[in-house]
N, C-alpha and C. Protein backbone atom coordinates (compact mmCIF):
# COMPACT_ATOMS: atom_id res chain seq x y z
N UNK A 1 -66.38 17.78 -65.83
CA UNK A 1 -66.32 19.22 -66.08
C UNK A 1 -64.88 19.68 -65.96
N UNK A 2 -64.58 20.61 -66.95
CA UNK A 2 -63.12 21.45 -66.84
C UNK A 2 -62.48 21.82 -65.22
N UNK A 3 -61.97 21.97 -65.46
CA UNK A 3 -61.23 23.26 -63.97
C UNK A 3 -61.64 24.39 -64.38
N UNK A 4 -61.84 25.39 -63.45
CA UNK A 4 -62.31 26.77 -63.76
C UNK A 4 -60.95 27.55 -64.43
N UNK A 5 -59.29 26.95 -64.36
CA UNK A 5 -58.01 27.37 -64.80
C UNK A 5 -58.42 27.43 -66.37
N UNK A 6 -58.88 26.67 -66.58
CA UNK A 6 -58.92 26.07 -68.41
C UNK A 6 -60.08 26.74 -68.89
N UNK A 7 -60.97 27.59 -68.03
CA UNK A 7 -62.39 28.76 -68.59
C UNK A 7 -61.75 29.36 -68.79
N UNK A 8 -63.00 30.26 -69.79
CA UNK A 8 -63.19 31.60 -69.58
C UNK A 8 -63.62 32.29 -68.66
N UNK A 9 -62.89 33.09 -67.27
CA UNK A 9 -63.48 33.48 -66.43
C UNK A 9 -63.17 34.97 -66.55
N UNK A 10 -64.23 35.50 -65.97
CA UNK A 10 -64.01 37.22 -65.82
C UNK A 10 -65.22 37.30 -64.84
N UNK A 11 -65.22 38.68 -63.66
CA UNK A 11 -65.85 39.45 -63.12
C UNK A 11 -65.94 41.16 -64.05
N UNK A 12 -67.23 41.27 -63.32
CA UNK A 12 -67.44 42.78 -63.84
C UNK A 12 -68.72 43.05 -63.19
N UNK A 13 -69.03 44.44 -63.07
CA UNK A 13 -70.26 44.97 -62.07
C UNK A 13 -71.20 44.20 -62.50
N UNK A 14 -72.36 43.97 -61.17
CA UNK A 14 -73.52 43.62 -61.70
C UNK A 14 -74.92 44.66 -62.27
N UNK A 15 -75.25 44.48 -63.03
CA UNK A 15 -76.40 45.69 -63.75
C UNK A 15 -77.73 45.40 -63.12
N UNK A 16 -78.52 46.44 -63.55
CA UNK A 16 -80.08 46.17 -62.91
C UNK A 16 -80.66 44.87 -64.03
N UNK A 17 -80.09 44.60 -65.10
CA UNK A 17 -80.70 43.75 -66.21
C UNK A 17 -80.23 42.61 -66.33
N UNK A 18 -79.03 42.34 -64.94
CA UNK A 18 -78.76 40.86 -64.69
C UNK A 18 -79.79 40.37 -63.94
N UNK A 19 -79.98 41.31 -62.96
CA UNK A 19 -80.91 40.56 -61.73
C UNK A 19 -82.12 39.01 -62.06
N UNK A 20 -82.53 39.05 -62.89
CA UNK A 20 -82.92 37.66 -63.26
C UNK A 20 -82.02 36.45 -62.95
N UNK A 21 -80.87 36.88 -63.84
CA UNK A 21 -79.67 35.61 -64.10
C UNK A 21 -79.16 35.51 -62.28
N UNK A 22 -79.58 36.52 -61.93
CA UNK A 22 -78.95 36.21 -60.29
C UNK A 22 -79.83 35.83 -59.41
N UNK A 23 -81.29 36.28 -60.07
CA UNK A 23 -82.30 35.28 -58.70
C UNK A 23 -81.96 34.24 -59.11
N UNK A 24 -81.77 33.15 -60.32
CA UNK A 24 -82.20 31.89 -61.08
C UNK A 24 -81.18 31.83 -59.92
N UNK A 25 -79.89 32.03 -59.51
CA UNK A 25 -78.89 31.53 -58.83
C UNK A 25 -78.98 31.31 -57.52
N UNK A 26 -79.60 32.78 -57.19
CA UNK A 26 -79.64 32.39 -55.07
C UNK A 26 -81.16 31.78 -55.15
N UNK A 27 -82.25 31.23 -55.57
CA UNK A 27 -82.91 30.17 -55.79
C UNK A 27 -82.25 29.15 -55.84
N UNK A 28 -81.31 28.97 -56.79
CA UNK A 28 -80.64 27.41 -56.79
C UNK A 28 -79.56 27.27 -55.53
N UNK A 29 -79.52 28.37 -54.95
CA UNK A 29 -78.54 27.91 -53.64
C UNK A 29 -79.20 28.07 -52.59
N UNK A 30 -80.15 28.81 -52.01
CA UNK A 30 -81.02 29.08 -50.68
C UNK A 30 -82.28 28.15 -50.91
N UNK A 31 -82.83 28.16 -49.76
CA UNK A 31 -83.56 27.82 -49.53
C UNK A 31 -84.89 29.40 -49.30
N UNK A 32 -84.18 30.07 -48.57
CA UNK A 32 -84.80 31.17 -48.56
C UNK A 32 -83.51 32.31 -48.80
N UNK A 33 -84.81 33.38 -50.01
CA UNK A 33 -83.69 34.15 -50.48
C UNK A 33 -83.61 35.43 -50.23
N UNK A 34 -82.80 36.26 -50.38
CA UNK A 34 -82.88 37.33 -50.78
C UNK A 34 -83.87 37.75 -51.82
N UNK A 35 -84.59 38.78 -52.00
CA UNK A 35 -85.91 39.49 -52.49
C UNK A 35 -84.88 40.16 -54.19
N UNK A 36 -85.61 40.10 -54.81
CA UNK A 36 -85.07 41.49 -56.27
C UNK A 36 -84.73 42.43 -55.95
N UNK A 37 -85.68 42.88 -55.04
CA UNK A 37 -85.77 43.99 -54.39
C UNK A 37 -84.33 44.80 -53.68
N UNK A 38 -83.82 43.36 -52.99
CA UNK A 38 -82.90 43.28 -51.76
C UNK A 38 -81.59 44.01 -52.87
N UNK A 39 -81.39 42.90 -54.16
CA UNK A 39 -80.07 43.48 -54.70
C UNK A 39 -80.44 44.57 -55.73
N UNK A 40 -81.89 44.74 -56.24
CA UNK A 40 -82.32 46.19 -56.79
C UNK A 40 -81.36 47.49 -55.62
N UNK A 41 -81.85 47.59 -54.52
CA UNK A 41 -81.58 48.57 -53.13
C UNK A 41 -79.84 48.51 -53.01
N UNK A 42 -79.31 47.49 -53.10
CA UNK A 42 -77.87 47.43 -53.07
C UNK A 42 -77.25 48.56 -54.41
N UNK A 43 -77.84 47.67 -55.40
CA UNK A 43 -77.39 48.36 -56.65
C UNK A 43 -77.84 50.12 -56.84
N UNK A 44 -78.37 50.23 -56.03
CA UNK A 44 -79.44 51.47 -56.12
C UNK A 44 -78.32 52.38 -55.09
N UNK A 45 -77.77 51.77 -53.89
CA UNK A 45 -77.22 52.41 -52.68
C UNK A 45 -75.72 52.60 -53.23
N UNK A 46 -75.22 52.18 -54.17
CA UNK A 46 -74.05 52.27 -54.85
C UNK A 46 -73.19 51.24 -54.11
N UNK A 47 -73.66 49.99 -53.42
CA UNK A 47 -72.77 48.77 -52.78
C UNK A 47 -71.74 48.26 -54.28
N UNK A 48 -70.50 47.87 -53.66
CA UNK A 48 -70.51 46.62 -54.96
C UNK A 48 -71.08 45.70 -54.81
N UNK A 49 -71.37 45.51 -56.25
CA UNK A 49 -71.71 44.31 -56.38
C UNK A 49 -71.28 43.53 -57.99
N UNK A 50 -70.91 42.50 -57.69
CA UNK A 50 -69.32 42.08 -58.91
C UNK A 50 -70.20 40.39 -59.03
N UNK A 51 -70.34 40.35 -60.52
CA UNK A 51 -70.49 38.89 -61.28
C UNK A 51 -69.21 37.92 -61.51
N UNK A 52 -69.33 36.88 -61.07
CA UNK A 52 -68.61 35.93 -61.59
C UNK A 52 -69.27 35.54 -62.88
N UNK A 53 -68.20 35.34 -64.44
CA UNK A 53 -68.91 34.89 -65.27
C UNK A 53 -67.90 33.30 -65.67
N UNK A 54 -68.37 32.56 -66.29
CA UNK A 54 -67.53 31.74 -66.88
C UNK A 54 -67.96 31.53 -68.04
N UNK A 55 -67.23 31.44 -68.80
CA UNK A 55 -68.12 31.37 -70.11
C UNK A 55 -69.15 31.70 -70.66
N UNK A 56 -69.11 32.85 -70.53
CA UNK A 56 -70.15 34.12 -70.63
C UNK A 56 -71.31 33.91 -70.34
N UNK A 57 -71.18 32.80 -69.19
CA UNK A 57 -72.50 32.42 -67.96
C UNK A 57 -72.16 33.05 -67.18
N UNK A 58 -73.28 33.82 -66.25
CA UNK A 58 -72.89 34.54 -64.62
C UNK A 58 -73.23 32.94 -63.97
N UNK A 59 -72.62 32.87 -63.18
CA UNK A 59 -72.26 31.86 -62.20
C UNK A 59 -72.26 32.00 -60.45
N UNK A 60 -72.33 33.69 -60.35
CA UNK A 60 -71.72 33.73 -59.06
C UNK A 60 -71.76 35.49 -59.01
N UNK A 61 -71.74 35.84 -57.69
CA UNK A 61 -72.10 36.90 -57.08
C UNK A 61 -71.70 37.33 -56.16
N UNK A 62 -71.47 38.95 -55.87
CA UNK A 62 -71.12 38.67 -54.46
C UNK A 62 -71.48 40.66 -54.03
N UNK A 63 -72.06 40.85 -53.21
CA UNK A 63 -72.59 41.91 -52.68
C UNK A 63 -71.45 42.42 -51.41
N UNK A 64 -71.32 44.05 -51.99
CA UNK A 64 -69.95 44.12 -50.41
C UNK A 64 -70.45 45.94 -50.09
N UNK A 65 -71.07 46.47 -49.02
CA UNK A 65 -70.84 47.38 -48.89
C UNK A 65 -69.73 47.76 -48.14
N UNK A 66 -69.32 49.22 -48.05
CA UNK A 66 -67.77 49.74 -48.05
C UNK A 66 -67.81 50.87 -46.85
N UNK A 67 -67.63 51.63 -45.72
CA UNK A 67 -67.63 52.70 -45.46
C UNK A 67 -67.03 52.54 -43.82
N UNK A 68 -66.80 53.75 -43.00
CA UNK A 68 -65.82 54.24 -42.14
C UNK A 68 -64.93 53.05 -41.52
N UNK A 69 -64.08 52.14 -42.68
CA UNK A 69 -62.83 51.78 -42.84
C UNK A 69 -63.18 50.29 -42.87
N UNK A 70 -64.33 50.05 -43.07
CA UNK A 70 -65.22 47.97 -43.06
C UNK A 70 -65.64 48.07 -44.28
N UNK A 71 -65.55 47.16 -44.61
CA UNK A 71 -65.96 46.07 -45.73
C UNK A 71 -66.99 45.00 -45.58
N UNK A 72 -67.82 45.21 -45.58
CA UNK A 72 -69.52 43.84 -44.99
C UNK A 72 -69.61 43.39 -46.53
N UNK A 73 -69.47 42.05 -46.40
CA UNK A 73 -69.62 41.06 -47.59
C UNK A 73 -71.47 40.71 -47.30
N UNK A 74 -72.25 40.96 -47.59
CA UNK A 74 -73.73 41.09 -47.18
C UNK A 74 -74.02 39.59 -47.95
N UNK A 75 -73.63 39.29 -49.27
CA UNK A 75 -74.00 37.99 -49.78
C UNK A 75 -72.77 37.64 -51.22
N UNK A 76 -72.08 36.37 -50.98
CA UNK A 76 -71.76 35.69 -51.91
C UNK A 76 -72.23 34.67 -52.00
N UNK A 77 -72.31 34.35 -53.94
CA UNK A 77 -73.24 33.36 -53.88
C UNK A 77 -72.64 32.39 -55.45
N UNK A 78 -72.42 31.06 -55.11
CA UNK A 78 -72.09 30.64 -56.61
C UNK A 78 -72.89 29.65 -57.16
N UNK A 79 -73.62 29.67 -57.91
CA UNK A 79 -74.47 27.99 -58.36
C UNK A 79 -74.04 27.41 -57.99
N UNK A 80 -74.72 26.32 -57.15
CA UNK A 80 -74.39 24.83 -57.00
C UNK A 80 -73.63 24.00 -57.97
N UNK A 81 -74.31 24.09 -58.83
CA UNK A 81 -73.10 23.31 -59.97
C UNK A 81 -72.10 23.92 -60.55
N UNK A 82 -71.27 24.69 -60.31
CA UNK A 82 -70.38 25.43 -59.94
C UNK A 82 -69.40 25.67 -58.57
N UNK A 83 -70.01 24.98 -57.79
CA UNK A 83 -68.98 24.92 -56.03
C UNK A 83 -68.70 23.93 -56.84
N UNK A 84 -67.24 24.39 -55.70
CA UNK A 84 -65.66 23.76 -55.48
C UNK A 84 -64.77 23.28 -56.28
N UNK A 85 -65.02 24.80 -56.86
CA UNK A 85 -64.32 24.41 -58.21
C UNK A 85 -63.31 26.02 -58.06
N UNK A 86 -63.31 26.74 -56.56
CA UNK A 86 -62.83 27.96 -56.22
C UNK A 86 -62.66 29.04 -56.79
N UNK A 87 -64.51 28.82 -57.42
CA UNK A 87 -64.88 30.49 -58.40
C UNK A 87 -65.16 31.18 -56.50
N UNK A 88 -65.73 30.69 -55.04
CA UNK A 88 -65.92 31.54 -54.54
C UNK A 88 -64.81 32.34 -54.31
N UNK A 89 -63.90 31.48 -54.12
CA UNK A 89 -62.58 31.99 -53.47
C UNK A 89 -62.06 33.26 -54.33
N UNK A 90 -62.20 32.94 -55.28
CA UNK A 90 -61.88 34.01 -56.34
C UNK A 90 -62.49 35.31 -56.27
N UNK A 91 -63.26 34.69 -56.12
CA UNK A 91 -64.75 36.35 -55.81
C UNK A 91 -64.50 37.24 -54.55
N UNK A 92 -64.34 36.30 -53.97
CA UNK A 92 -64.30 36.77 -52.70
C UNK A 92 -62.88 37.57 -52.72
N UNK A 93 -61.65 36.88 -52.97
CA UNK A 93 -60.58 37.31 -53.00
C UNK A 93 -60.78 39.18 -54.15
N UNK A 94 -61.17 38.80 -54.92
CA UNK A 94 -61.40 40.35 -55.53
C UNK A 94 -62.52 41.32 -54.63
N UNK A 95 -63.27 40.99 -54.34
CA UNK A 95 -64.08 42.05 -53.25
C UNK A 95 -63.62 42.63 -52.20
N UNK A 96 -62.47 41.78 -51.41
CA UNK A 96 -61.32 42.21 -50.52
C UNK A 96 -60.15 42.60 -50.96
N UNK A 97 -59.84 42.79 -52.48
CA UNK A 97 -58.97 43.70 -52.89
C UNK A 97 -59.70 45.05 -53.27
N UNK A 98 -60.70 45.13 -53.75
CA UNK A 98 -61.80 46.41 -53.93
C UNK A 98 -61.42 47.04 -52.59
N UNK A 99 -62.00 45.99 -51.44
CA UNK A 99 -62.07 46.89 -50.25
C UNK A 99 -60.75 47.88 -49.41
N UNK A 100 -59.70 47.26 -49.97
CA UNK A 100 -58.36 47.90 -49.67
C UNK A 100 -58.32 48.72 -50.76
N UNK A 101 -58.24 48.41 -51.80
CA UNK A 101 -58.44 49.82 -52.55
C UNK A 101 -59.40 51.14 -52.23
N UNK A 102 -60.51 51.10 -51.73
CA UNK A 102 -61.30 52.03 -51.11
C UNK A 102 -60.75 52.21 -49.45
N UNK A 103 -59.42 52.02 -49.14
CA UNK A 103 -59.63 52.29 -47.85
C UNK A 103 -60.03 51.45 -46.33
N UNK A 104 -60.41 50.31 -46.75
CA UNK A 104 -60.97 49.23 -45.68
C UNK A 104 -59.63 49.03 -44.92
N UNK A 105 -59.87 48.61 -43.52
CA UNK A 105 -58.69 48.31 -43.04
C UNK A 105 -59.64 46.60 -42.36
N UNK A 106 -60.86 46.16 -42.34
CA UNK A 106 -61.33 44.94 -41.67
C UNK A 106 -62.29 44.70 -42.46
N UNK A 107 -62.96 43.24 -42.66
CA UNK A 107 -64.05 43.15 -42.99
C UNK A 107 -64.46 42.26 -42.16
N UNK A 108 -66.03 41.95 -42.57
CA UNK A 108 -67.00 41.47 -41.93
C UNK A 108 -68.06 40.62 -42.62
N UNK A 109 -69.05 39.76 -42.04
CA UNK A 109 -69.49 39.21 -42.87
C UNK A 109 -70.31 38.16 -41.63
N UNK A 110 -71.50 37.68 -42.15
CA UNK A 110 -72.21 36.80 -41.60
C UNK A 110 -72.41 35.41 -42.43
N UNK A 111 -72.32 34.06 -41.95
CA UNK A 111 -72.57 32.77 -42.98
C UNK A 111 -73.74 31.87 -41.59
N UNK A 112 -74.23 31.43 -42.45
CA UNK A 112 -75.28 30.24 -41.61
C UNK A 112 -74.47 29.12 -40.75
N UNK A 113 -74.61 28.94 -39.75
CA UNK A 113 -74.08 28.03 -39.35
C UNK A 113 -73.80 26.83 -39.93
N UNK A 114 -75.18 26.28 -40.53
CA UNK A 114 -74.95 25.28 -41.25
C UNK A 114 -74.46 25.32 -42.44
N UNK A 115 -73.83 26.00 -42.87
CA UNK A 115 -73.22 26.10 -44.18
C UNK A 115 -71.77 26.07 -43.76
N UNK A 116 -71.07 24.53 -43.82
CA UNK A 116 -70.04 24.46 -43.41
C UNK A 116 -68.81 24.34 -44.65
N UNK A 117 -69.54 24.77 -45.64
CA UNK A 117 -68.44 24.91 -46.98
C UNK A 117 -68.18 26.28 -46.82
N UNK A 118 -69.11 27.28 -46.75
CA UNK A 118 -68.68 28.70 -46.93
C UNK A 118 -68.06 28.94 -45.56
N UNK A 119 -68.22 28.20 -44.48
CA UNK A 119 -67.39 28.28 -43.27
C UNK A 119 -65.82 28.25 -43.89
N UNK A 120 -65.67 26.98 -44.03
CA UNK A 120 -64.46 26.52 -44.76
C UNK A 120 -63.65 27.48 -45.55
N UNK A 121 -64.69 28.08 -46.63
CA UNK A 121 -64.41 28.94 -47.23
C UNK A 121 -63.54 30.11 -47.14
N UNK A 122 -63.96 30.87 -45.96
CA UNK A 122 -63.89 32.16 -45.10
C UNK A 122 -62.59 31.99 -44.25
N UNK A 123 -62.92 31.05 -43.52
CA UNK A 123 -61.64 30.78 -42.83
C UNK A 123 -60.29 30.47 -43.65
N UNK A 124 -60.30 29.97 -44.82
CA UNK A 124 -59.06 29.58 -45.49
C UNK A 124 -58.71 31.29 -46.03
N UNK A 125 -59.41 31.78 -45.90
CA UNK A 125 -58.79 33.62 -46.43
C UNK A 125 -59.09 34.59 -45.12
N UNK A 126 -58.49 33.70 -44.22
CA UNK A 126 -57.93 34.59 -43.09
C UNK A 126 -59.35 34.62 -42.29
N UNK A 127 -60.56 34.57 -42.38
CA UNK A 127 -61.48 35.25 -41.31
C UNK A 127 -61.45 34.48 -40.03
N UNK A 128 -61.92 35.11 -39.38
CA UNK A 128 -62.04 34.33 -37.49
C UNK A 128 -63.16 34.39 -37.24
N UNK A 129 -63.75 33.50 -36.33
CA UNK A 129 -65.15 33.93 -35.39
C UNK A 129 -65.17 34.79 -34.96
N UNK A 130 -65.44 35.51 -34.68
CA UNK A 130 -66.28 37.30 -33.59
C UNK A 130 -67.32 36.60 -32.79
N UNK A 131 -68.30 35.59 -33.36
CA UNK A 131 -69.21 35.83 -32.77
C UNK A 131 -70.67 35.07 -33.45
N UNK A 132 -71.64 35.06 -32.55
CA UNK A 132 -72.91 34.82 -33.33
C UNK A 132 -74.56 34.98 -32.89
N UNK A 133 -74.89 35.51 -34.33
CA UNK A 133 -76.37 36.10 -33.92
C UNK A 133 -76.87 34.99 -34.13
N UNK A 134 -77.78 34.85 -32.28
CA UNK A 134 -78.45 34.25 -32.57
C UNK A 134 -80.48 34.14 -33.50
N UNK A 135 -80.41 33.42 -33.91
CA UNK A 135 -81.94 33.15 -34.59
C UNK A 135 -81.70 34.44 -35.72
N UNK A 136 -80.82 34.64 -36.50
CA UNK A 136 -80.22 35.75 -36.92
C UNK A 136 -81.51 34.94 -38.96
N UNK A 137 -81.02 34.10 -39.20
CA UNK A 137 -81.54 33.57 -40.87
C UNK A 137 -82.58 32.87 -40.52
N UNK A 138 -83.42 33.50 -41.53
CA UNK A 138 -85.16 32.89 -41.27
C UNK A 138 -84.76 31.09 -41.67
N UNK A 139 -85.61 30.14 -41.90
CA UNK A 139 -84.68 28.95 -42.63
C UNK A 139 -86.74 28.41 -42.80
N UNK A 140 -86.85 27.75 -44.10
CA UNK A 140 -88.47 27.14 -44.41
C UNK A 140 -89.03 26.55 -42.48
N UNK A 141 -88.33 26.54 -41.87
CA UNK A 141 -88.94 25.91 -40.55
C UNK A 141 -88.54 26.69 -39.55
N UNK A 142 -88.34 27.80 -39.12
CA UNK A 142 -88.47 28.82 -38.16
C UNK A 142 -86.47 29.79 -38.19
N UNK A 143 -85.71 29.67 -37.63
CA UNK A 143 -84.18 30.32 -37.43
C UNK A 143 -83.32 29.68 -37.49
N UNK A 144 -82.17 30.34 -37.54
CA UNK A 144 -80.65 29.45 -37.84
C UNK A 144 -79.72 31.03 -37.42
N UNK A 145 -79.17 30.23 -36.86
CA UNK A 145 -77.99 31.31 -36.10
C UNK A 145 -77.02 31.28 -37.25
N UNK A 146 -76.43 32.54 -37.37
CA UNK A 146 -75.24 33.15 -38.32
C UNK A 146 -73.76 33.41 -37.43
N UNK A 147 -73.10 32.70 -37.54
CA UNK A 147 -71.50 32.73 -37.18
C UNK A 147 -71.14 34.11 -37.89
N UNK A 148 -70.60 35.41 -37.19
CA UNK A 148 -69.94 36.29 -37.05
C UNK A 148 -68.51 36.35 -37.93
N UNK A 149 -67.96 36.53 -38.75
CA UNK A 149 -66.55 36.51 -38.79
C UNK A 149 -66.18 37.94 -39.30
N UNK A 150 -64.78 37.86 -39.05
CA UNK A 150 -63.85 38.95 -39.37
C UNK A 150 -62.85 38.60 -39.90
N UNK A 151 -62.27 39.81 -40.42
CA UNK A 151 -60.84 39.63 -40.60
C UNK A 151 -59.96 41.14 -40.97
N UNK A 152 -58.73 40.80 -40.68
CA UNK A 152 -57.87 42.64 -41.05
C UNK A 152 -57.95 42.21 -42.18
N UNK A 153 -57.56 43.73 -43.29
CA UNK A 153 -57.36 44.10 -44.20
C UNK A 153 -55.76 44.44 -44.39
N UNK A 154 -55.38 44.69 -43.50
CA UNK A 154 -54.09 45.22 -43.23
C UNK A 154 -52.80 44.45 -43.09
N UNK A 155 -51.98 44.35 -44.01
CA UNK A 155 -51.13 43.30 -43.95
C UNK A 155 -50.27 43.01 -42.50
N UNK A 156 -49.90 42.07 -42.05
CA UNK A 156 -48.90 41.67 -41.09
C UNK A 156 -49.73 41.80 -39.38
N UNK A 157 -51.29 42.08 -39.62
CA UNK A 157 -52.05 42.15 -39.06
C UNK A 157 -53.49 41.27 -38.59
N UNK A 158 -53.55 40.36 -37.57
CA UNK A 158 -54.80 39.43 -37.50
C UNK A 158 -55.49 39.66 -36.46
N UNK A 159 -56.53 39.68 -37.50
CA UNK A 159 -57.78 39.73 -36.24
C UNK A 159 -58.40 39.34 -35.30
């Protein structure tokens, strides 16, 4: 497969008439998912929420609500056959420029413990541990604790 350098890549809002093309996706990455419902209510609450496309495939997702000066990344998400190829990084990197544009000075965000790529992920764009809820993600066989992270928004500034 190409490098994602040599696509066609673009972001742009997500609509109520993607939501299909985005369950097919957090199905192919969870185990247990988020509901229609869940990013219907986002889209409904006026959150962003921004498509990764590549080749005029959505590929990738990423949910961020915004307000008294935080940024909560609630869910990014990229097909499996599509990781590590740093469409997240990308995504992610534009949702935390949104959020300084609206004003954010920190964000926030929860990942599964066991998800030690999007660990990886997070941490290479500045986030830190805070912390962790425990029994926080249902998982097909009972909980899974969610690692806490943060990070400033604010240049010359760490969290």
């Amino acid at each position: 497969m190409s490098s994602a350098t040599t696509r066609a890549l673009h972001l742009r809002p997500m609509l109520q008439e993607d939501l299909v093309s985005v369950m097919q996706i957090e199905r192919a990455a969870h185990s247990v998912t988020w509901s229609k419902g869940n990013f219907r209510d986002c889209l409904t609450a006026g959150y962003t929420c921004l498509l990764l496309i590549v080749d005029k495939t959505i590929v990738g997702y990423g949910v961020m609500s915004l307000g008294a000066g935080e940024a909560h990344i609630l869910n990014l998400c990229i097909h499996p056959s599509h990781q590590r190829q740093g469409l997240g990084q990308r995504l992610l990197t534009r949702l935390l420029d949104i959020a300084v544009q609206q004003g954010s000075d920190s964000a926030f965000l929860e990942v599964r413990y066991s998800n030690q790529r999007a660990l990886a992920l997070y941490r290479n764009c500045g986030f830190n541990e805070i912390g962790v809820r425990r029994n926080y993600y249902p998982t097909p066989h009972g909980k899974e604790d969610a690692v806490m992270l943060a990070r400033s928004l604010v240049w010359g500034v760490e969290e």
